[in-house]
N, C-alpha and C. Protein backbone atom coordinates (compact mmCIF):
# COMPACT_ATOMS: atom_id res chain seq x y z
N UNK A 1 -12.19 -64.04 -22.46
CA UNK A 1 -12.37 -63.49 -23.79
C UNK A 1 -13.76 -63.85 -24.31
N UNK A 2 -14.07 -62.83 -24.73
CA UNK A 2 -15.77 -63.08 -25.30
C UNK A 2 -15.59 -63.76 -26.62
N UNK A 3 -16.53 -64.65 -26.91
CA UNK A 3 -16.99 -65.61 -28.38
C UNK A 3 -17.78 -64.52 -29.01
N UNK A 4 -17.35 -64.75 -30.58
CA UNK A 4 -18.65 -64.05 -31.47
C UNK A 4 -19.28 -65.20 -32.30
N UNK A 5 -20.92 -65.23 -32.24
CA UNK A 5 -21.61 -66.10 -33.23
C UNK A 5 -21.11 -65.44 -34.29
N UNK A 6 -21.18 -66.09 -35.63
CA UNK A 6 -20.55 -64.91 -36.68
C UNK A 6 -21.50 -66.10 -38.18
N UNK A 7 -22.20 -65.26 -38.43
CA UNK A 7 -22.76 -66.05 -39.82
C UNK A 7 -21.67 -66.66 -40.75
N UNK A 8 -21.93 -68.06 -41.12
CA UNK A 8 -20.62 -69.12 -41.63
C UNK A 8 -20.73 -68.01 -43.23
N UNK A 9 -21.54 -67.91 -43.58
CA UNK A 9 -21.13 -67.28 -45.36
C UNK A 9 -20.55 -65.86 -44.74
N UNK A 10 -20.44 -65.17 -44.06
CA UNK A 10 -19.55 -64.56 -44.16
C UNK A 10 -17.77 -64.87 -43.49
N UNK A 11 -17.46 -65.74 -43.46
CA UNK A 11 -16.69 -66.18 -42.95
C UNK A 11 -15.60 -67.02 -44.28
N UNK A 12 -17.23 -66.95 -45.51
CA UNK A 12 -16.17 -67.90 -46.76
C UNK A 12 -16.75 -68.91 -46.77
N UNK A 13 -17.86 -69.71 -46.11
CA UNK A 13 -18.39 -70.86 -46.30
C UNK A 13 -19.38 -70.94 -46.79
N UNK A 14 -19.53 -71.58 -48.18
CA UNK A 14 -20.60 -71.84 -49.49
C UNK A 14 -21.83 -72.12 -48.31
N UNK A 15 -22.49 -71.46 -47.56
CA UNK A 15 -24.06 -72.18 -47.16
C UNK A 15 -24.77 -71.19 -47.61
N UNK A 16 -24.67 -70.07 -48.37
CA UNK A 16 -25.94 -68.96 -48.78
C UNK A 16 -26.32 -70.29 -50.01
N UNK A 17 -28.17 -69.72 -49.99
CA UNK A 17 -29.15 -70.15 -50.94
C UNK A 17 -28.59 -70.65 -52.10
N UNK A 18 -27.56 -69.99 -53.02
CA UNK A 18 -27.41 -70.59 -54.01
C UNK A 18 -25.89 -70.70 -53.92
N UNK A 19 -25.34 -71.46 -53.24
CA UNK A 19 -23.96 -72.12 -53.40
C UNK A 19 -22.94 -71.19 -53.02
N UNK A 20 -23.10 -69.65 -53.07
CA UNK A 20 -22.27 -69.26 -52.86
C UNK A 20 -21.87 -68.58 -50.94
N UNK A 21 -20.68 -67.53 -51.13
CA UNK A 21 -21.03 -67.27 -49.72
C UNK A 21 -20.66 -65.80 -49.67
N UNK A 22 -20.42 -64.74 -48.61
CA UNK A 22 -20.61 -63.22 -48.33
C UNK A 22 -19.24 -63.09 -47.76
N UNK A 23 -18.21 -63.47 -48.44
CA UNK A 23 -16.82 -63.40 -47.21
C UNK A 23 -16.66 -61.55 -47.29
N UNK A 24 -16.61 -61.81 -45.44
CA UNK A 24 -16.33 -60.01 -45.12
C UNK A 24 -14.79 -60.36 -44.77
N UNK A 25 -13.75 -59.86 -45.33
CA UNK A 25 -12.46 -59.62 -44.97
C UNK A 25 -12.17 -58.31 -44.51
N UNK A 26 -12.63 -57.85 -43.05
CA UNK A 26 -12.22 -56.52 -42.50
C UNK A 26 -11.53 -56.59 -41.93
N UNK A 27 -10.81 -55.84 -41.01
CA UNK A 27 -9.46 -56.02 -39.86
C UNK A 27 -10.12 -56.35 -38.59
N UNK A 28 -11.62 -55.87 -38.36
CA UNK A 28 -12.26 -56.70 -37.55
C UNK A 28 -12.28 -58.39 -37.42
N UNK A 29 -12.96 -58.58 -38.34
CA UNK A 29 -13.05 -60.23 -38.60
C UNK A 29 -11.59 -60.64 -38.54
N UNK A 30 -10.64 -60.42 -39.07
CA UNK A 30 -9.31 -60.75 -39.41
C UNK A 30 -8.77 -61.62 -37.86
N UNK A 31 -8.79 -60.09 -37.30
CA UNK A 31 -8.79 -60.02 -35.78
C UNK A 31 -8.97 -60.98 -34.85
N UNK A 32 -10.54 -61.03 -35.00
CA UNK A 32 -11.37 -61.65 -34.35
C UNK A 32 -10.61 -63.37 -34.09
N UNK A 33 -10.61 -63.48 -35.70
CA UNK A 33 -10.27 -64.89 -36.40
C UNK A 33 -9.06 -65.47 -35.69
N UNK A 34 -8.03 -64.28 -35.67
CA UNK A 34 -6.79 -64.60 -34.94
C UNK A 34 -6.96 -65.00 -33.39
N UNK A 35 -7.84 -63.79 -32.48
CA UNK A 35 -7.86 -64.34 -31.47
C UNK A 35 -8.64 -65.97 -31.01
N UNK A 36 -9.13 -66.30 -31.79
CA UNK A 36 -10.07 -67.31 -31.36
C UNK A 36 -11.23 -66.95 -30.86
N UNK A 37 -12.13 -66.33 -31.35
CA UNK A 37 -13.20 -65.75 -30.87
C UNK A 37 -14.47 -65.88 -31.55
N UNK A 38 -14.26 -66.43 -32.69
CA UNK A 38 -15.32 -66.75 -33.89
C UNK A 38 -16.05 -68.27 -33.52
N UNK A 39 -16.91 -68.27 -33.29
CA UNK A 39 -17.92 -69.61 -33.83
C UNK A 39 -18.82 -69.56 -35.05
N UNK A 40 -18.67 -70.29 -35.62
CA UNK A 40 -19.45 -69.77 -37.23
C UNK A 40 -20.90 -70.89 -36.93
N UNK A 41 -21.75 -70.20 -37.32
CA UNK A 41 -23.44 -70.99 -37.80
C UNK A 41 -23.94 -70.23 -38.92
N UNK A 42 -24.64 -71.16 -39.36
CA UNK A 42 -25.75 -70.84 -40.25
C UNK A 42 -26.78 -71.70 -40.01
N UNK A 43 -27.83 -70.62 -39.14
CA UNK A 43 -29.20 -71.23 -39.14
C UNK A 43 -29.74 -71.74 -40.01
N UNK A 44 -29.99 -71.83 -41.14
CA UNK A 44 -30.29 -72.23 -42.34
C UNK A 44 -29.79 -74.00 -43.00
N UNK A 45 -28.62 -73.89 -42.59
CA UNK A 45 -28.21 -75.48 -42.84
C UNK A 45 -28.50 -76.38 -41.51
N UNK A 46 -28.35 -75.87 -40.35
CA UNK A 46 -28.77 -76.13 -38.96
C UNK A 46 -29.92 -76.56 -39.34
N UNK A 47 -31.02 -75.55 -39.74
CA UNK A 47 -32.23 -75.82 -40.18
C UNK A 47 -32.66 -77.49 -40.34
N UNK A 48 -31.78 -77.50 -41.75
CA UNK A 48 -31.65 -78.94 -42.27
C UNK A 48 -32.20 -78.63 -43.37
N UNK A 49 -31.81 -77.50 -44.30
CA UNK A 49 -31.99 -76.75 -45.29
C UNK A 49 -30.79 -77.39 -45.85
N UNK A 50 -30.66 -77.74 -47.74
CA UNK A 50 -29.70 -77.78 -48.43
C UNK A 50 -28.98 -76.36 -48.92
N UNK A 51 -27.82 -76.90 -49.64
CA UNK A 51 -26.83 -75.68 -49.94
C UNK A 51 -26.97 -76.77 -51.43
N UNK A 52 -27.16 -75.76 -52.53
CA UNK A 52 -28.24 -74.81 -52.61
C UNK A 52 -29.64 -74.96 -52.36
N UNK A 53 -30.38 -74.37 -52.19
CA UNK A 53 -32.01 -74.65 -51.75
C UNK A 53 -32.51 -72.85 -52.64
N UNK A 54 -33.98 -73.02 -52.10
CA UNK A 54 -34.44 -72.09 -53.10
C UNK A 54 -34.70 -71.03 -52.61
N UNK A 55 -34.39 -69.94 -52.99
CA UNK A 55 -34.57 -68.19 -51.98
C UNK A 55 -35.51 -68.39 -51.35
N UNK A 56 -35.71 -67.90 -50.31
CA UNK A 56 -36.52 -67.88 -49.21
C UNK A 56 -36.57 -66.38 -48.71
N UNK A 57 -37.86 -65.66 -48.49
CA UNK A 57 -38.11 -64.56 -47.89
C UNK A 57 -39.38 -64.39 -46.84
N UNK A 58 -39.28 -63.90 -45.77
CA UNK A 58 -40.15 -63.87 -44.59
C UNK A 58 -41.40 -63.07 -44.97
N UNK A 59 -41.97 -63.96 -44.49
CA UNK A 59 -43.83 -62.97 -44.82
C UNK A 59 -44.78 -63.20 -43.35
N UNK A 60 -44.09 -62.16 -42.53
CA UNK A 60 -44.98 -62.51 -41.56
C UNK A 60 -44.03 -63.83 -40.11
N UNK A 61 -44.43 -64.44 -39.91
CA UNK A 61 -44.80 -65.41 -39.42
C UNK A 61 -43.82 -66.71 -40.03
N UNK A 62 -44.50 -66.49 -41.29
CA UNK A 62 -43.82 -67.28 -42.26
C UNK A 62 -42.42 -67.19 -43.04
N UNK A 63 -41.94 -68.23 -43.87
CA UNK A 63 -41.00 -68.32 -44.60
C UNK A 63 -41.05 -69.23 -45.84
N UNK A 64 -40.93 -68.72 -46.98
CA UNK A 64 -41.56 -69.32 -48.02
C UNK A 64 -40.77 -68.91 -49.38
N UNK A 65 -40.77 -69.98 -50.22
CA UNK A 65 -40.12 -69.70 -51.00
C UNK A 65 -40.80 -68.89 -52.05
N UNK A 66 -40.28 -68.78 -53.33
CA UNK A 66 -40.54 -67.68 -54.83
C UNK A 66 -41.57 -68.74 -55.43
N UNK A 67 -41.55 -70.29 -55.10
CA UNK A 67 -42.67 -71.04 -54.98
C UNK A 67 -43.84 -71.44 -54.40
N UNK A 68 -43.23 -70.61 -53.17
CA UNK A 68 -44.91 -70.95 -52.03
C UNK A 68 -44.48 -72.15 -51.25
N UNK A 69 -43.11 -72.75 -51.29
CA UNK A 69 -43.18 -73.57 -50.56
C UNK A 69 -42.88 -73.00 -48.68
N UNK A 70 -43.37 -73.78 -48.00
CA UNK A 70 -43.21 -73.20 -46.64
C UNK A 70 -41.98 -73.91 -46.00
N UNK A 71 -40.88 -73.21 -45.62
CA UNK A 71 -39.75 -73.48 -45.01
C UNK A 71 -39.76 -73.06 -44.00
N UNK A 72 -40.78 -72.55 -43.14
CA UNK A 72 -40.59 -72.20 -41.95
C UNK A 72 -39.95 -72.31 -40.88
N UNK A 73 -40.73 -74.40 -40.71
CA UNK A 73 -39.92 -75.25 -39.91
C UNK A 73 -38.80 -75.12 -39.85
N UNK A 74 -37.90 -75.30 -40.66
CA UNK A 74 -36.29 -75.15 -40.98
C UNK A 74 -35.64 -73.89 -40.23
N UNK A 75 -36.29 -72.88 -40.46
CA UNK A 75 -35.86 -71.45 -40.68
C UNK A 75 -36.11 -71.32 -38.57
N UNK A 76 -37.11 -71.67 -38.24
CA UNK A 76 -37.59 -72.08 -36.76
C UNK A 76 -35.98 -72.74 -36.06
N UNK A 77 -35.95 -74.16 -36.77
CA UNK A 77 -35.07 -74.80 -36.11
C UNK A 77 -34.03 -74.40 -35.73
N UNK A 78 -33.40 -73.40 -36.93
CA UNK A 78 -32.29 -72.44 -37.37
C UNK A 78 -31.87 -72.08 -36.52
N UNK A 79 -33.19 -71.18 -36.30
CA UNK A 79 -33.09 -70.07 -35.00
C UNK A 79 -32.72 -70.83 -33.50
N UNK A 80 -33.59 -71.82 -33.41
CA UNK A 80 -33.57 -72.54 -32.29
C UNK A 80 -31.87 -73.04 -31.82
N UNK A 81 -31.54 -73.91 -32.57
CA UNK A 81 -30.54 -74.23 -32.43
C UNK A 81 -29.20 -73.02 -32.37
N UNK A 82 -29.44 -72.04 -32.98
CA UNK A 82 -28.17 -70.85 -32.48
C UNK A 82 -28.92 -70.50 -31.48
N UNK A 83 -29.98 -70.10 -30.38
CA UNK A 83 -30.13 -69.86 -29.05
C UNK A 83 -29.62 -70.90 -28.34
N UNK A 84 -29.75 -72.02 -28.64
CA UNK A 84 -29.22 -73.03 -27.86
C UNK A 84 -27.42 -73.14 -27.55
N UNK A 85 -26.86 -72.83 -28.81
CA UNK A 85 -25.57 -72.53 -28.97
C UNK A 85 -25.11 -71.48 -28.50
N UNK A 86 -24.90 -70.45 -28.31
CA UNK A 86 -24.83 -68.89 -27.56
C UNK A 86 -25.26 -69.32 -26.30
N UNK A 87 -26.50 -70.22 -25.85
CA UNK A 87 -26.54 -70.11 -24.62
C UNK A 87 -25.58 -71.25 -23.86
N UNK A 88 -24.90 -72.09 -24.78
CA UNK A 88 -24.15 -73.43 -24.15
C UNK A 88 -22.97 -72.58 -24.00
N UNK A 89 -22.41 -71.72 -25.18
CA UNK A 89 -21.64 -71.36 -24.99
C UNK A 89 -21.11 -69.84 -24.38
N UNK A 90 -22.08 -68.98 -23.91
CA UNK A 90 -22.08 -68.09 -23.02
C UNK A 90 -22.07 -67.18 -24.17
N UNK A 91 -22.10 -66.95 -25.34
CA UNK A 91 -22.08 -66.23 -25.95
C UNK A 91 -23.05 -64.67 -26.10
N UNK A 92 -22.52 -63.43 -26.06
CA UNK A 92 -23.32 -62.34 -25.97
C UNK A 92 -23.44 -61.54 -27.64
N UNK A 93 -23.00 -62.18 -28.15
CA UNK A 93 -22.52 -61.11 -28.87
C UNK A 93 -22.86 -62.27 -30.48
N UNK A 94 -23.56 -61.51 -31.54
CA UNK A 94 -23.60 -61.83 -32.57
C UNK A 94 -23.56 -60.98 -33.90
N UNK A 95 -23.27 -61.44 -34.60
CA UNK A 95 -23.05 -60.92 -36.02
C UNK A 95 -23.65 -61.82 -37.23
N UNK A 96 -24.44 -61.41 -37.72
CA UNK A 96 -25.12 -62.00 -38.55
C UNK A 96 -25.49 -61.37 -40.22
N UNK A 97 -26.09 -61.93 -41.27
CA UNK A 97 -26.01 -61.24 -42.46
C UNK A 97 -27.32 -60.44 -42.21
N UNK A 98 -26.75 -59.32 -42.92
CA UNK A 98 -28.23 -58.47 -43.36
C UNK A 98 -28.99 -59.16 -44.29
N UNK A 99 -30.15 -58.60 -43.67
CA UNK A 99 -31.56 -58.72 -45.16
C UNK A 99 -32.08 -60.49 -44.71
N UNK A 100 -31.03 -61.07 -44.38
CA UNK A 100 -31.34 -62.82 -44.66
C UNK A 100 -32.51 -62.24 -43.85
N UNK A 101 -33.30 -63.90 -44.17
CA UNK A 101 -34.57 -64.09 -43.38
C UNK A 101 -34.65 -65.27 -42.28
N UNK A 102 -33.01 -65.65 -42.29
CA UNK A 102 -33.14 -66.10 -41.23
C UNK A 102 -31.75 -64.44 -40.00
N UNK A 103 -31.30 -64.29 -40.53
CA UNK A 103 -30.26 -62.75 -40.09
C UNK A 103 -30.33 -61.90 -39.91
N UNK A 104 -30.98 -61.41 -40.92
CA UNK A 104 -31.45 -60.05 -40.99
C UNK A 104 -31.84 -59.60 -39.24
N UNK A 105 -31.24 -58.39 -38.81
CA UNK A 105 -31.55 -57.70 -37.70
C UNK A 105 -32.31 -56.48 -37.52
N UNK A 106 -32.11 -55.65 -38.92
CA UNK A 106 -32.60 -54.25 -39.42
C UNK A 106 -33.54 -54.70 -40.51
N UNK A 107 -33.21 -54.82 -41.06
CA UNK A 107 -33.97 -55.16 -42.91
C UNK A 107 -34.03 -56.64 -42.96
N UNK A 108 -35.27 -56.75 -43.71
CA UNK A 108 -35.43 -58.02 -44.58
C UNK A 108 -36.45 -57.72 -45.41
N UNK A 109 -36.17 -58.58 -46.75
CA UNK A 109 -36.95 -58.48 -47.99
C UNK A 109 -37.93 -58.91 -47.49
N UNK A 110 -39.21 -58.01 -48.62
CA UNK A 110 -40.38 -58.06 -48.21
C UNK A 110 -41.55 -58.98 -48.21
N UNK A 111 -41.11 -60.36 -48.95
CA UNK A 111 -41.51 -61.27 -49.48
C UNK A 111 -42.17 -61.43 -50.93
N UNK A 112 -41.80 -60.52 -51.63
CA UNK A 112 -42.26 -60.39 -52.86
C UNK A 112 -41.16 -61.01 -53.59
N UNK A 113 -40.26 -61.36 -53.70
CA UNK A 113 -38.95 -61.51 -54.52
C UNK A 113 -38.50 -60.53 -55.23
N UNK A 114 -39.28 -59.63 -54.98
CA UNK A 114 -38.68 -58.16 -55.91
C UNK A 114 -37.51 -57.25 -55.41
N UNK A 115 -36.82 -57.56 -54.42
CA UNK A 115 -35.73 -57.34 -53.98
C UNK A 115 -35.90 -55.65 -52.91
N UNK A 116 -37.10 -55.68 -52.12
CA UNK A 116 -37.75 -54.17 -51.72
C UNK A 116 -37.49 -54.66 -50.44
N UNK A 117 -37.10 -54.02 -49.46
CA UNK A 117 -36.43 -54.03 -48.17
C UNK A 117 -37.96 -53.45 -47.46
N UNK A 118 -37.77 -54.05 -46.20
CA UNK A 118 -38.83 -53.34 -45.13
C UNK A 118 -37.95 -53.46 -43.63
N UNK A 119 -38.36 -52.81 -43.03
CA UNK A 119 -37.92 -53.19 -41.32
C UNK A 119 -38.57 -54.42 -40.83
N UNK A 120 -37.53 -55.59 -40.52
CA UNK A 120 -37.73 -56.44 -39.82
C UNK A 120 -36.42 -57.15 -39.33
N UNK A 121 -36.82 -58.31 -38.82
CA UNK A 121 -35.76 -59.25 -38.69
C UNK A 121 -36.05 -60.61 -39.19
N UNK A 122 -34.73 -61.58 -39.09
CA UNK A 122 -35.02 -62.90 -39.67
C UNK A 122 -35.29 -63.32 -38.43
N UNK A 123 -35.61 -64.52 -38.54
CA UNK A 123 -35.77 -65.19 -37.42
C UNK A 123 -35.00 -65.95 -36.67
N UNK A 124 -34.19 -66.15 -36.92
CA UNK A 124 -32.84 -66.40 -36.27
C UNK A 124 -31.95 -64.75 -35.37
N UNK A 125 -32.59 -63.98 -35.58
CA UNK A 125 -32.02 -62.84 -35.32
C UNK A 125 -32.69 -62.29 -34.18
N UNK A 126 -33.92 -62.05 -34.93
CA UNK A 126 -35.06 -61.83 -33.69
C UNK A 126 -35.15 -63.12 -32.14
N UNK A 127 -35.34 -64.19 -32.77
CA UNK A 127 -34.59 -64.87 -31.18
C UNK A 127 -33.39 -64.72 -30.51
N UNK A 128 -32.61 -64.34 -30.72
CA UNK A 128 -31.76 -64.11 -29.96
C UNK A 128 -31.84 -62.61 -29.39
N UNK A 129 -32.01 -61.50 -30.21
CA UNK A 129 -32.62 -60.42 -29.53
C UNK A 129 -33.62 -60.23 -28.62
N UNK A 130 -34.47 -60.86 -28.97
CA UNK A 130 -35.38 -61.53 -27.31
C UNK A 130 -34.72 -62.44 -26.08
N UNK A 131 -33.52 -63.23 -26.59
CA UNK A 131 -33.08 -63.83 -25.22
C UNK A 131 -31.87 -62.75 -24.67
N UNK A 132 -31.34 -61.29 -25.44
CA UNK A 132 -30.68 -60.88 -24.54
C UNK A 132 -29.21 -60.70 -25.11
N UNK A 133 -29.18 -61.14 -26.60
CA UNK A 133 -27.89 -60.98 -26.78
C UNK A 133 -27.85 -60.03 -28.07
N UNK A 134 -26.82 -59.43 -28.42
CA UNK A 134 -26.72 -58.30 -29.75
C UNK A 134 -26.43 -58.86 -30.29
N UNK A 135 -27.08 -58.23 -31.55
CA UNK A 135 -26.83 -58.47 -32.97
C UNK A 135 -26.41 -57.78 -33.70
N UNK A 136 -25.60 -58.01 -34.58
CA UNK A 136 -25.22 -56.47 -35.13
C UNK A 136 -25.07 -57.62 -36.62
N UNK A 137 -25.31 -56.42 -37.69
CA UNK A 137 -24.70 -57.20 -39.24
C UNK A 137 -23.51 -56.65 -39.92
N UNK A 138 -23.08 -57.50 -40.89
CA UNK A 138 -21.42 -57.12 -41.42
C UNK A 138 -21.28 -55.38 -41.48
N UNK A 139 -22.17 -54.67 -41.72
CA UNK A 139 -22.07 -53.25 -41.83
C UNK A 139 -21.45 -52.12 -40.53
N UNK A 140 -21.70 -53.78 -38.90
CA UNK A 140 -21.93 -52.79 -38.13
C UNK A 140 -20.70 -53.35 -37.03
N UNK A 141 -19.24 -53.00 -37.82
CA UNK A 141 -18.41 -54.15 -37.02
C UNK A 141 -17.75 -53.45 -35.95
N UNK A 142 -17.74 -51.97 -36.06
CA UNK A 142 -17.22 -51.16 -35.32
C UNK A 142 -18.21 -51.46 -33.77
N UNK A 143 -19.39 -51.29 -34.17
CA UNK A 143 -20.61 -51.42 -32.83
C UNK A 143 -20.16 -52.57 -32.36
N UNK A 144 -19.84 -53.63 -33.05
CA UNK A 144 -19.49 -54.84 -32.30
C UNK A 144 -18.57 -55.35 -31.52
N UNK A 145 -17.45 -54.29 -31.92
CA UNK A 145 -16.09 -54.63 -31.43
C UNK A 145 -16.42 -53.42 -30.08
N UNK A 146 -17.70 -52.52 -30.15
CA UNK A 146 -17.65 -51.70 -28.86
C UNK A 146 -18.49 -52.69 -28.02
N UNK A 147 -19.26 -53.32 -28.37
CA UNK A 147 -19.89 -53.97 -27.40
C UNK A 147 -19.12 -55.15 -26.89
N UNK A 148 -18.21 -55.77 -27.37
CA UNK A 148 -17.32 -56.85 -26.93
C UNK A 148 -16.82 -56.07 -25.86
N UNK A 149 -16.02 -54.78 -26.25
CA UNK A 149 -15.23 -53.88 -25.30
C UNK A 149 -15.73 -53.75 -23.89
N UNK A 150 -16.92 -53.69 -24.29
CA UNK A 150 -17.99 -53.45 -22.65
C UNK A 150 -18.24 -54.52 -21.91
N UNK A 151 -18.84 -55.17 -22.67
CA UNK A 151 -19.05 -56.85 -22.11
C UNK A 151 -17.49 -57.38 -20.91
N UNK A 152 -15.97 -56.78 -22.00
CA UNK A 152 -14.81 -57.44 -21.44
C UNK A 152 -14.49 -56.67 -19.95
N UNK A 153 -14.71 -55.89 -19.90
CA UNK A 153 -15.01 -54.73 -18.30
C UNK A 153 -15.83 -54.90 -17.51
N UNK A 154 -16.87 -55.36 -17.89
CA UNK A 154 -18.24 -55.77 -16.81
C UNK A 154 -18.03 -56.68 -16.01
């Protein structure tokens, strides 16, 4: 049976920026949950980022807060440590939040704080798409449950 990485705030666990979290209750996740198939991370507390800490949006390279502070490092480690995890644990398959800047797979804010979307990824997202494994975000659970499907036949 295939594992899904699965972002912890959507799962119900307070680690988004400001205390709260993104619980997706679909019949997917539900599912999932039942079979034993979920590992929850959040690059971001991995990081060694607090819950709450201060919005953070990708500029580049970078990661920085609505202050200019540089969280990069953190946002780096994030990433680091879920490649490391997926790869201990054979994992192909991820699900992660949209827009985050460490998640984001399609979109992420543009670094303005003005809430304007561009094409990118977080960085936690984009590494793992370079080592080989999918990503898909809460929007895209149907794709995910097809790519598990394929993966379980191969």
């Amino acid at each position: 049976m295939e594992k899904i990485l699965i972002s912890s705030c959507l799962l119900g666990q307070t680690v988004r920026y400001d205390g709260g979290h993104n619980l997706r209750q679909d019949e997917w996740m539900l599912r999932w949950q039942r079979e034993g198939r979920i590992v929850a991370f959040c690059p971001e507390c991995a990081g060694g980022l607090p819950t709450p800490r201060p919005a953070a949006e990708r500029v580049g390279d970078l990661v920085l807060t609505a202050q200019g502070e540089d969280v990069t490092a953190a946002f780096r480690l994030g990433a680091q440590k879920a490649l490391t995890l997926v790869q201990e644990q054979g994992i192909k398959v991820a699900i992660l939040k949209a827009r985050s800047p460490s998640c984001g797979n399609q979109q992420i804010y543009d670094g303005s704080f003005s809430k304007r979307l561009i094409a990118g990824r977080g960085m936690a997202a984009e590494l793992l798409l370079a080592a080989g494994i999918s990503v898909f975000n809460e929007t895209e659970l149907a794709e995910a449950a097809m790519r598990l499907a394929q993966l379980e036949v191969e």
